[in-house]
Protein backbone atom coordinates (compact mmCIF):
# COMPACT_ATOMS: atom_id res chain seq x y z
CA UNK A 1 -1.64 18.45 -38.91
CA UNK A 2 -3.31 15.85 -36.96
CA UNK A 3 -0.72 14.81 -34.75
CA UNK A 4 0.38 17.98 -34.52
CA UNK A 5 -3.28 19.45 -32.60
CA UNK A 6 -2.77 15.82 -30.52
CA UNK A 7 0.36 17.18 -29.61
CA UNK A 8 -0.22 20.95 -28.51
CA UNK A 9 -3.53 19.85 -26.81
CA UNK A 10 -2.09 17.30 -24.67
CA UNK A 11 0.84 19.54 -23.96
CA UNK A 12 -2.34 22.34 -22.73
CA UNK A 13 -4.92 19.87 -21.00
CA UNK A 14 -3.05 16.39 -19.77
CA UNK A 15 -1.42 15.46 -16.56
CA UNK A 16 0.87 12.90 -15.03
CA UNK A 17 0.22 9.18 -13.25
CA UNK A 18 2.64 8.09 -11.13
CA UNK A 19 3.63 4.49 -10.54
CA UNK A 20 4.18 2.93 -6.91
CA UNK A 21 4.76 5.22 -3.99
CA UNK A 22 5.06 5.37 -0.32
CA UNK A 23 1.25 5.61 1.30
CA UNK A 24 2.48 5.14 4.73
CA UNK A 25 5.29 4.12 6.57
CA UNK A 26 5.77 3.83 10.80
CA UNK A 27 9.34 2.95 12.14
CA UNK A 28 8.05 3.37 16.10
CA UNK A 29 10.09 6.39 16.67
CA UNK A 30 13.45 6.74 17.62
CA UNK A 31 13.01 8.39 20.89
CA UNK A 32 15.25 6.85 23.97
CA UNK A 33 12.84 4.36 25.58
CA UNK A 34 14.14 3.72 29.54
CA UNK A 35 10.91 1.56 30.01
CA UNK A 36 7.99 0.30 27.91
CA UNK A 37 5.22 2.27 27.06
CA UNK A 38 1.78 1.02 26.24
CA UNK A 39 0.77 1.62 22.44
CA UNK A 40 -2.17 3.85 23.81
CA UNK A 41 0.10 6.10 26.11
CA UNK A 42 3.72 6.14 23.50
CA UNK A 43 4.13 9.53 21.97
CA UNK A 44 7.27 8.72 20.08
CA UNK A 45 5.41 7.19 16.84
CA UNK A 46 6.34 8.92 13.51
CA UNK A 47 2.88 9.95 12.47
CA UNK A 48 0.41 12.03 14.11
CA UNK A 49 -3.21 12.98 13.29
CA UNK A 50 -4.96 11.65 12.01
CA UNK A 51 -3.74 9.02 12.88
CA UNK A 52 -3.78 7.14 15.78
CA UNK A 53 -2.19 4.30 17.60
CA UNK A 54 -4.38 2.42 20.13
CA UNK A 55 -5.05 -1.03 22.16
CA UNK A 56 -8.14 -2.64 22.84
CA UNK A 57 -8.11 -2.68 26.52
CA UNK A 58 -10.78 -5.17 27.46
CA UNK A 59 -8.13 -7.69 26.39
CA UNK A 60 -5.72 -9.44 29.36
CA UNK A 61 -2.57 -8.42 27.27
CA UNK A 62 -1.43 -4.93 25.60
CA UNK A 63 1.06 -4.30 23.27
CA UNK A 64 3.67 -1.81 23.88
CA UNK A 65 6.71 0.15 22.67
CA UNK A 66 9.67 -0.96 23.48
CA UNK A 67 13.61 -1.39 22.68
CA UNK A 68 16.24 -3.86 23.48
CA UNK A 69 20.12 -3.73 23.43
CA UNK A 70 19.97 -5.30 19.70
CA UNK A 71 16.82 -3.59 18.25
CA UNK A 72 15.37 -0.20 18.10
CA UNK A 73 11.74 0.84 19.10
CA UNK A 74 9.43 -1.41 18.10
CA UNK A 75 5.70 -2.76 19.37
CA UNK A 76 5.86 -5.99 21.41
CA UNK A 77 3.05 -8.18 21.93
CA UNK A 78 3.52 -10.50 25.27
CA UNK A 79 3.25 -14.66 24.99
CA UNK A 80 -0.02 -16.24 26.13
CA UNK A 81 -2.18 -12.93 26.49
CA UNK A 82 -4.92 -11.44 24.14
CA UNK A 83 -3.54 -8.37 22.63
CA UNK A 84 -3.26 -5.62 19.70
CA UNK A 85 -2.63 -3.14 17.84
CA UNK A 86 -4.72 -0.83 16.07
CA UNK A 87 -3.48 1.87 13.71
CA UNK A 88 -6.58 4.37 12.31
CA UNK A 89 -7.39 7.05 10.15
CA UNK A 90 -4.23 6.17 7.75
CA UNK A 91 -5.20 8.65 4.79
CA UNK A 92 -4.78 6.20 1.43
CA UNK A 93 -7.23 8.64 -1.09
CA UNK A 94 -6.28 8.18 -4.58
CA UNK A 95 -4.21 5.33 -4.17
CA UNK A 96 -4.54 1.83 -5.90
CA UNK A 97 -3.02 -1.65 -5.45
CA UNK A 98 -2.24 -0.99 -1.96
CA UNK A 99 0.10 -3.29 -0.01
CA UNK A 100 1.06 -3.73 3.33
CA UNK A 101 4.13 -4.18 4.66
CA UNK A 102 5.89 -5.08 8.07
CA UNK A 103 8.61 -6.74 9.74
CA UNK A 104 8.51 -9.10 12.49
CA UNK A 105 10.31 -11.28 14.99
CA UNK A 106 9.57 -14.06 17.46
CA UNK A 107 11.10 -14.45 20.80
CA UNK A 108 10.57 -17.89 21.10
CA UNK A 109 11.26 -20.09 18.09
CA UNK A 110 9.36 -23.53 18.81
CA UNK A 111 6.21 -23.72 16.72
CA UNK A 112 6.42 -19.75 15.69
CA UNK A 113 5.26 -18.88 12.60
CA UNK A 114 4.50 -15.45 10.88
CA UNK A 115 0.49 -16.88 9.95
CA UNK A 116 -0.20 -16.95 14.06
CA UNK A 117 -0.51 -13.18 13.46
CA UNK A 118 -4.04 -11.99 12.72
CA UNK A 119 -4.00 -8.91 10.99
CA UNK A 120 -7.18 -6.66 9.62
CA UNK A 121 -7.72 -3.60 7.60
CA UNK A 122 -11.05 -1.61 7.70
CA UNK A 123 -12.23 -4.96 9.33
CA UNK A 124 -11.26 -7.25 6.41
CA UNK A 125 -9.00 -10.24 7.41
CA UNK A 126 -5.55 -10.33 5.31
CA UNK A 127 -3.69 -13.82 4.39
CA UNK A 128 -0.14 -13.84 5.62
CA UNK A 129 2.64 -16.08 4.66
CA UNK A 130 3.26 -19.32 5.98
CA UNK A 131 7.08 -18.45 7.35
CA UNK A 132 8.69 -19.77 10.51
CA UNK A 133 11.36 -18.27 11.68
CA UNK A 134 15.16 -19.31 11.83
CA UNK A 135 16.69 -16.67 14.80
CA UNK A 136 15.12 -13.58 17.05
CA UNK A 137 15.99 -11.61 14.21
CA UNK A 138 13.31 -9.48 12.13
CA UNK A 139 12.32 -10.88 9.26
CA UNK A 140 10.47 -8.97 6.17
CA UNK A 141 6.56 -9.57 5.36
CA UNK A 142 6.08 -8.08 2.11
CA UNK A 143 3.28 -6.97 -0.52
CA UNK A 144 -0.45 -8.34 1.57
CA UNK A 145 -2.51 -6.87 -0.85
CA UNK A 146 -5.26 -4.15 1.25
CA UNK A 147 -8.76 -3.12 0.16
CA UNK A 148 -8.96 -0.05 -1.41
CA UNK A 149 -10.34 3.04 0.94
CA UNK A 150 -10.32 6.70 1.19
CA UNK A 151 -9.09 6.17 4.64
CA UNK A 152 -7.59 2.98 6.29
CA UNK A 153 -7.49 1.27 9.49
CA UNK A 154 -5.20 -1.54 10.65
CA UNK A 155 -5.58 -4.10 13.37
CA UNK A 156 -2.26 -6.30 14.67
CA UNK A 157 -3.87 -9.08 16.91
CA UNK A 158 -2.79 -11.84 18.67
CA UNK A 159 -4.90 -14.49 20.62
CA UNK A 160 -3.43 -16.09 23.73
CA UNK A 161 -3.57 -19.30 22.15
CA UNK A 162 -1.57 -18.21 19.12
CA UNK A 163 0.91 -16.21 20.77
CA UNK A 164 2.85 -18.49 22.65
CA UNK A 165 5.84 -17.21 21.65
CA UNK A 166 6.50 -13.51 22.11
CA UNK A 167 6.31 -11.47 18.83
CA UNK A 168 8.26 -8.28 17.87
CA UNK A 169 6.22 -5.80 15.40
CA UNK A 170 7.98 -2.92 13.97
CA UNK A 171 8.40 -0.92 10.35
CA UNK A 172 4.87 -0.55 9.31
CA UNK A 173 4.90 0.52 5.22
CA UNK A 174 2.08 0.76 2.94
CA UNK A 175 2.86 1.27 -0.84
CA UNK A 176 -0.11 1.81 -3.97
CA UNK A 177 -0.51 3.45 -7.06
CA UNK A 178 -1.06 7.19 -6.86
CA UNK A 179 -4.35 8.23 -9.44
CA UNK A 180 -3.45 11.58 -10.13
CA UNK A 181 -5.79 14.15 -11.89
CA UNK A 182 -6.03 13.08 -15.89
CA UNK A 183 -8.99 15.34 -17.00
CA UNK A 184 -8.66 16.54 -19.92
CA UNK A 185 -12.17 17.13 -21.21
CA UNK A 186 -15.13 18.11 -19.75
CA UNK A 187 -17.20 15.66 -17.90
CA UNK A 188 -14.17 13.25 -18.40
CA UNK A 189 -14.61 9.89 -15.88
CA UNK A 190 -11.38 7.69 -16.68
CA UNK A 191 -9.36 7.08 -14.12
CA UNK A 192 -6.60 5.24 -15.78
CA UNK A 193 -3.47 3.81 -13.42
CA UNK A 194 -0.53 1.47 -14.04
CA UNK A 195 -0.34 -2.04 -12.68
CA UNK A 196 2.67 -3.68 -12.76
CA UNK A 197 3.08 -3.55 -17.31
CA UNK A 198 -0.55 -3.23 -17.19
CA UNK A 199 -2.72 -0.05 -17.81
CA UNK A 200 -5.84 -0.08 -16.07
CA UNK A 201 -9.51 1.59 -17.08
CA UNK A 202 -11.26 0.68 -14.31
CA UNK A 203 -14.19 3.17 -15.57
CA UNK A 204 -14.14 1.87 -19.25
CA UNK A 205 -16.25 -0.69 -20.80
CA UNK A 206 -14.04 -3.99 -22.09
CA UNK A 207 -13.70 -3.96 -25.96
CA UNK A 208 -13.27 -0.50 -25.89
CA UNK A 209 -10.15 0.26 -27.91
CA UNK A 210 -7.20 1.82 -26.62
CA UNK A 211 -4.32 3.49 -28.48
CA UNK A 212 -1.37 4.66 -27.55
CA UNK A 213 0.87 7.57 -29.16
CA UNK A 214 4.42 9.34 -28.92
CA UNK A 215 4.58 12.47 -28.62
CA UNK A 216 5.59 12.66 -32.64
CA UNK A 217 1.91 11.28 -32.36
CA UNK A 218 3.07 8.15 -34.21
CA UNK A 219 1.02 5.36 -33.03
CA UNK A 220 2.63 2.61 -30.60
CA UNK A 221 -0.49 0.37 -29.80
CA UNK A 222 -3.52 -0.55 -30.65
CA UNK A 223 -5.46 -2.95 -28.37
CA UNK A 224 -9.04 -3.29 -27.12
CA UNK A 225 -9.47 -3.65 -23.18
CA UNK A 226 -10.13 -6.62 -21.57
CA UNK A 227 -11.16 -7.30 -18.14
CA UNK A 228 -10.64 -3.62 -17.23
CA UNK A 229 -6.63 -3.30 -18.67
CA UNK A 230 -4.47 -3.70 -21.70
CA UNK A 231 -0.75 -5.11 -21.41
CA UNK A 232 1.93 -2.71 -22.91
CA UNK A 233 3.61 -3.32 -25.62
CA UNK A 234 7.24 -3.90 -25.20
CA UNK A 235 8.07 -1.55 -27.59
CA UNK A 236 7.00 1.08 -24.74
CA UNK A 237 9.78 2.44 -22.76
CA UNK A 238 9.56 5.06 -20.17
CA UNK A 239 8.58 7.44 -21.10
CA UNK A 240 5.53 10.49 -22.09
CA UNK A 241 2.64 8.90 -23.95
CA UNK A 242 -0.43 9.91 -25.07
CA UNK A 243 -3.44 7.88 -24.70
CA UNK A 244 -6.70 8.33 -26.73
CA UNK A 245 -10.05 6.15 -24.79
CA UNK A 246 -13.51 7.12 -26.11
CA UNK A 247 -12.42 10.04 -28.23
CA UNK A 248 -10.66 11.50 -24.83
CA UNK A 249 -7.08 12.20 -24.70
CA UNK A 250 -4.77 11.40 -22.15
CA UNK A 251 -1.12 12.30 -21.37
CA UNK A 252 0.56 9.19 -19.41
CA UNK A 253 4.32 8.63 -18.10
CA UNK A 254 4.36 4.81 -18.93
């Protein structure tokens, strides 16, 4: 009887998480470019408001749009000048784990490296790689974790004393971990999402325990938090859980 009221009530009340997803993603446009445009004056961009693409123009250098006979569209930032990039108001609400992604190439090969690129979101500097750079061809910069924010802004910047080189900017992506509503109760205040084979209570007090149920309501797991997650069992596939924290009941697509 018990697992069958677990059942029908989580079936009534519960929701869905979802694992990684797109946040964000810029390819420059595709629009036929006959000359450069600067960032601040380029209308071809893939998003619109709220967001916006600007330059800093107290700098000596901009960036700009442009396309040559072996790439497509994609922001250039000149050797030896101060210059940027700043993308606002990218809407991230809801989302966890966020990570930035990007490609990039270097016209000039001596001494380039992917690290002379300073980049920022909502002011915070991000580590990049330490990656030189074989050909002109774009190379991938993947997964630079990003603070969590309701709303995010990104600044590209070179110095003229890092950019000696020439650097090519294009296929802006942001990925994270979509929260999606889980009430189930009233006054219910766990936010549960998936990390990797993690689950994650960010709201929940460690040593709290955590169990885990099919939808038969046989139980999976059993494990007490610890430092704000619990690793899944392996005997977890993908699939429709059920997930009882503090005598509320969750429904979960591990």
């Amino acid at each position: 009887m018990k697992k069958t009221a677990l059942f029908l009530f989580l079936l009534t009340y519960g929701s869905f998480i979802y694992a990684q997803e797109t946040v964000f993603t810029e390819t420059c446009g595709n629009i036929d470019l006959t000359t450069s445009k600067k960032v601040d004056n380029y209308t071809g961009w893939d998003n619109s408001a709220p967001v916006t693409f600007t330059g800093t123009n107290s700098l000596d250098g901009y960036a700009d749009v442009r396309k040559t006979t072996s790439t497509t569209n994609h922001v250039w930032f000149p050797s030896d000048k101060n210059s940027d990039l700043i993308i606002s108001n990218i809407p991230a609400a809801n989302y966890h784990q966020l990570k930035l992604s990007f490609d990039i190439a270097a016209y000039k090969l001596a001494n380039a490296n992917v690290n002379k690129l300073m980049v920022y979101c909502n002011e915070t500097p991000l580590i990049l790689p330490t990656t030189t750079f074989e050909n002109s061809k774009f190379i991938p910069v993947s997964d630079i974790p990003l603070p969590e924010s309701n709303t995010l802004t990104l600044k590209f910047q070179y110095s003229a004393e890092n950019n000696t080189n020439g650097y090519r900017l294009d296929n802006f992506k942001i990925t994270g971990e979509k929260l999606t509503d889980v009430s189930v109760s009233t006054n219910n205040d766990i936010h549960p999402y998936l990390s990797g084979n993690s689950l994650r209570l960010p709201t929940v007090a460690d040593g709290t325990i955590v169990e885990i149920y099919d939808l038969l309501g046989t139980n999976i797991q059993l494990s007490a938090l610890h430092g704000g997650s619990i690793e899944l069992s392996n005997k977890i596939k993908k699939f429709l859980y059920l997930v009882r924290v503090n005598n509320v009941t969750l429904k979960i697509f591990l």
